[in-house]
Protein backbone atom coordinates (compact mmCIF):
# COMPACT_ATOMS: atom_id res chain seq x y z
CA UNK A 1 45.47 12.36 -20.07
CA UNK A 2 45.58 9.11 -18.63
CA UNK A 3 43.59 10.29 -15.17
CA UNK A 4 40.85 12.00 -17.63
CA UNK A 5 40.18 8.90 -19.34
CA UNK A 6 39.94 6.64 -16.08
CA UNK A 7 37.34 9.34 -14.57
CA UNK A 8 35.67 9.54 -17.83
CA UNK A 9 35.34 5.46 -18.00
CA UNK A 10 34.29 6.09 -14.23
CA UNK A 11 31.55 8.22 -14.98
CA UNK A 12 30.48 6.36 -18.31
CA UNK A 13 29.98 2.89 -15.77
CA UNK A 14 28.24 5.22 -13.01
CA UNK A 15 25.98 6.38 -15.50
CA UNK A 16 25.29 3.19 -17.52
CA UNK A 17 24.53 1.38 -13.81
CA UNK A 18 21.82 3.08 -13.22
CA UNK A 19 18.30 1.77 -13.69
CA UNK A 20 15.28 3.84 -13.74
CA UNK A 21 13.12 3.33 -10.56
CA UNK A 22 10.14 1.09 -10.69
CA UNK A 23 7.42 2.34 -8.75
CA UNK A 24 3.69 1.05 -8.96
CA UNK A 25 1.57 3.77 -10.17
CA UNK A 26 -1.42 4.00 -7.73
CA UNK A 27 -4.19 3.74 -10.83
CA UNK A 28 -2.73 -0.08 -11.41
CA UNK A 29 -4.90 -3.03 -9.80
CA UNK A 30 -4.22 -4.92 -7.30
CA UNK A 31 -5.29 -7.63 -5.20
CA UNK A 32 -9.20 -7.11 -5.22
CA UNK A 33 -11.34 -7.09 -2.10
CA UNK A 34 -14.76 -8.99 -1.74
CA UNK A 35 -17.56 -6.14 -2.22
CA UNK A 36 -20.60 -7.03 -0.09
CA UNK A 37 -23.58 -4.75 -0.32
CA UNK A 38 -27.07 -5.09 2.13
CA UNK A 39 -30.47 -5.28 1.26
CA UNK A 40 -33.70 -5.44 2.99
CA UNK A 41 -35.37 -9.00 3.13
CA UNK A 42 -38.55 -7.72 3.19
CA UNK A 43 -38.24 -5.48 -0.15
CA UNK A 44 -35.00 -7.13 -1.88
CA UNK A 45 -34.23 -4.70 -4.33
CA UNK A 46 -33.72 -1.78 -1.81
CA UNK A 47 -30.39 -1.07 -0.42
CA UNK A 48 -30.29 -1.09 3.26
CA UNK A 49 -27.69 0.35 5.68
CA UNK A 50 -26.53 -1.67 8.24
CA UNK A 51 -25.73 0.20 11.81
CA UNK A 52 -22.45 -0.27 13.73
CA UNK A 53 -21.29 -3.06 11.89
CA UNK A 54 -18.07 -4.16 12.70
CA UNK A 55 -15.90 -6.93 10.72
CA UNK A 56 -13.03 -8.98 12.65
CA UNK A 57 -10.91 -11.76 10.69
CA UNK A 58 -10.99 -15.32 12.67
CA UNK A 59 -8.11 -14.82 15.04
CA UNK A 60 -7.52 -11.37 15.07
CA UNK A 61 -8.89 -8.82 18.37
CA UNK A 62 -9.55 -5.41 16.39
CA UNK A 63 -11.79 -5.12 13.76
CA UNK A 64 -11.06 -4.10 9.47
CA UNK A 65 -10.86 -0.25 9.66
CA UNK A 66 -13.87 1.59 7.58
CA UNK A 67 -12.80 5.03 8.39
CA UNK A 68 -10.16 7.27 8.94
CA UNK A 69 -11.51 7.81 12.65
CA UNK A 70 -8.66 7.35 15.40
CA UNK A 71 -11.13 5.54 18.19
CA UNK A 72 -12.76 2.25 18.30
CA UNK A 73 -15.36 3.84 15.78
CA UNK A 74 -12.91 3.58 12.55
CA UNK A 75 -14.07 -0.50 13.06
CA UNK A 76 -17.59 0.60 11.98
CA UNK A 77 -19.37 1.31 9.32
CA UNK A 78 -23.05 2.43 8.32
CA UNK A 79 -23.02 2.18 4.98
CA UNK A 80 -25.02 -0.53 2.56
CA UNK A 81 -21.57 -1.72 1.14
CA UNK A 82 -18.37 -2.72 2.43
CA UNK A 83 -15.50 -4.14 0.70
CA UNK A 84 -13.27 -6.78 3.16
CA UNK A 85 -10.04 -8.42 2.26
CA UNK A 86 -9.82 -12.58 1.63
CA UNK A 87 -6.58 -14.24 2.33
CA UNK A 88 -3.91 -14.45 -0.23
CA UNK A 89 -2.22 -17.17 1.61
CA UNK A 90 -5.09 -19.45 2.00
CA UNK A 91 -8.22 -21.22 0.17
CA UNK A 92 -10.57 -19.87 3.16
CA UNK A 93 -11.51 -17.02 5.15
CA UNK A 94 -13.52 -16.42 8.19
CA UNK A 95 -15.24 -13.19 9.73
CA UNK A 96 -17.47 -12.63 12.53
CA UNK A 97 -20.08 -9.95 11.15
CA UNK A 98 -21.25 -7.83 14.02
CA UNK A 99 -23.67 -5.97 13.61
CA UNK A 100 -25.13 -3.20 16.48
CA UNK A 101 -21.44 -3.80 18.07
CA UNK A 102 -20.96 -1.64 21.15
CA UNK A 103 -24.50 -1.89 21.86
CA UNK A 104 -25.11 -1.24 25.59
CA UNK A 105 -27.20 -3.93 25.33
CA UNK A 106 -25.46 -7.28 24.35
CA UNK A 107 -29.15 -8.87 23.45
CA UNK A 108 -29.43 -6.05 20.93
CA UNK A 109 -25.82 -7.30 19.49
CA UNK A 110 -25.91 -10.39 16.79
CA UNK A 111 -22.77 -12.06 15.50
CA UNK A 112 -22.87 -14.07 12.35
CA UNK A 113 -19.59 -15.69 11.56
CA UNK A 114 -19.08 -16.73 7.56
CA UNK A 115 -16.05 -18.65 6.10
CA UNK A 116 -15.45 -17.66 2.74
CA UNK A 117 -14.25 -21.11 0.80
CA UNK A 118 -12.36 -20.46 -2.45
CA UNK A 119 -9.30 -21.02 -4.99
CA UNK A 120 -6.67 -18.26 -6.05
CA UNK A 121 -4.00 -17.76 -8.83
CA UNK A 122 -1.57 -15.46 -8.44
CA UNK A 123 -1.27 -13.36 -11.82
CA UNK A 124 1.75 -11.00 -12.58
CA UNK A 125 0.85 -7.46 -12.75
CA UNK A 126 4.96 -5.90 -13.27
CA UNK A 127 7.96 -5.76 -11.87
CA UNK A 128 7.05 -2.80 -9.61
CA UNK A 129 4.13 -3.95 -8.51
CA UNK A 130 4.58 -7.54 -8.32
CA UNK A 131 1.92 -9.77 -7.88
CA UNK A 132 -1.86 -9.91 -7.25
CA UNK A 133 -4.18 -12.61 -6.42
CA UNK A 134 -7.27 -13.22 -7.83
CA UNK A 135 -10.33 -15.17 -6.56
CA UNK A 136 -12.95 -17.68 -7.26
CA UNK A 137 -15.22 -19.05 -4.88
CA UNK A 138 -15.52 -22.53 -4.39
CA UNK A 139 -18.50 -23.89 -6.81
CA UNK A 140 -20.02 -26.73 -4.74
CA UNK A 141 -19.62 -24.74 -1.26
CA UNK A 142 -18.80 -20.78 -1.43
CA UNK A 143 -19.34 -20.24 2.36
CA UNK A 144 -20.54 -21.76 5.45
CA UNK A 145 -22.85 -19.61 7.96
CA UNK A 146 -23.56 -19.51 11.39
CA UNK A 147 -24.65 -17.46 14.43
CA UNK A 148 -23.18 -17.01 17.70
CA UNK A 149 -24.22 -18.40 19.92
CA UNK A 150 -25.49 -21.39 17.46
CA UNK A 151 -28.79 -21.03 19.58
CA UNK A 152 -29.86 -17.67 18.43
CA UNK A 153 -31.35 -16.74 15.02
CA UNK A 154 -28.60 -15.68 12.07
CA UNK A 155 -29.30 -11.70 11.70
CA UNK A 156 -28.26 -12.46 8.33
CA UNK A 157 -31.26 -14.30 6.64
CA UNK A 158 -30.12 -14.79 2.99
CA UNK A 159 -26.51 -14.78 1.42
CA UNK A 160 -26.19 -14.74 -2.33
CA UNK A 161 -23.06 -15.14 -4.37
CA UNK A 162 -23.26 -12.85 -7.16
CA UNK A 163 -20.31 -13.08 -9.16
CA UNK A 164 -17.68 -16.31 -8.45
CA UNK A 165 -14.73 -14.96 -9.91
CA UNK A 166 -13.37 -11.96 -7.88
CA UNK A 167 -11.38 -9.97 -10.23
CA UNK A 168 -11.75 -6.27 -9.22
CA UNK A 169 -13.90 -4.01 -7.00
CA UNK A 170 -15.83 -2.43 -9.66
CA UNK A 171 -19.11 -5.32 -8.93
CA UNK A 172 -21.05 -6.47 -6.20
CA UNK A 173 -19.52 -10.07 -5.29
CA UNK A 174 -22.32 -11.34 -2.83
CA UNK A 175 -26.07 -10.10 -1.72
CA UNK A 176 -26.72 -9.72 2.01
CA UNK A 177 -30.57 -9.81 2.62
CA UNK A 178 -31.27 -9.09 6.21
């Protein structure tokens, strides 16, 4: 009698000790990215695509994967609208933008490099899924813009912030007239 009881209180603390898994369900929001979409300077309300763009973070060698390609081309994209990650860990962030990349011929190539200036707040989203961080770009100076080399002409001709707060994906964040 005595043995049933001890497995029974065994099994009644096994039980009891058990918490349900937390898992983030893959619908829940996270940290947003910045949404940039393109659009011709000479007729600003059409969309245009850029070609063999390719996105790298300041520091880093390979590019932000567009694609679920497994050569250099997953770096590229062709599209009017890309959406790039900021840093979570710090107010800024800066990209070189290049756009013809891989061009045979580098005069034909254009590199504009942008820092991205802004504040974040990290909000609690649950205890599976932890954290996010959300955005808002600095008020008095939301990016700085140049070309490389400083001597050649910025490919990207006008940069407009859109929306300050970056809360979600769901909205254009900034204007790219080129």
């Amino acid at each position: 009698m005595k043995k049933i009881l001890i497995l029974l209180l065994i099994a009644m603390f096994t039980v009891s000790s058990c918490e349900k898994d937390d898992i983030c369900d893959a619908n829940t929001p996270t940290t947003p990215r910045l949404v940039i979409v393109f659009y011709d300077i000479n007729n600003p309300s059409v969309l245009k695509n850029v070609t063999n763009l390719k996105v790298i973070g300041d520091g880093k060698t390979e590019g932000i994967v567009f694609n679920s390609a497994t050569d250099d081309s997953k770096y590229l994209t062709n599209g009017s609208t890309i959406s790039i990650p900021l840093k979570t860990d710090s107010n800024t962030t800066k990209y070189s933008f290049i756009l013809n990349s891989g061009n045979a011929n580098p005069t034909l190539t254009d590199i504009d490099e942008v820092t991205f200036n802004y504040t974040r707040s990290d909000i609690f989203v649950s205890r599976a899924c932890g954290f996010k961080t959300l955005f808002t770009f600095d008020p008095s100076n939301p990016f700085v813009h140049a070309s490389v080399p400083e001597t050649k002409l910025k490919w990207m001709q006008y940069i407009s912030i859109e929306k300050s707060n970056i809360a979600n994906e769901n909205e254009t964040h900034i204007k790219v007239f080129f």
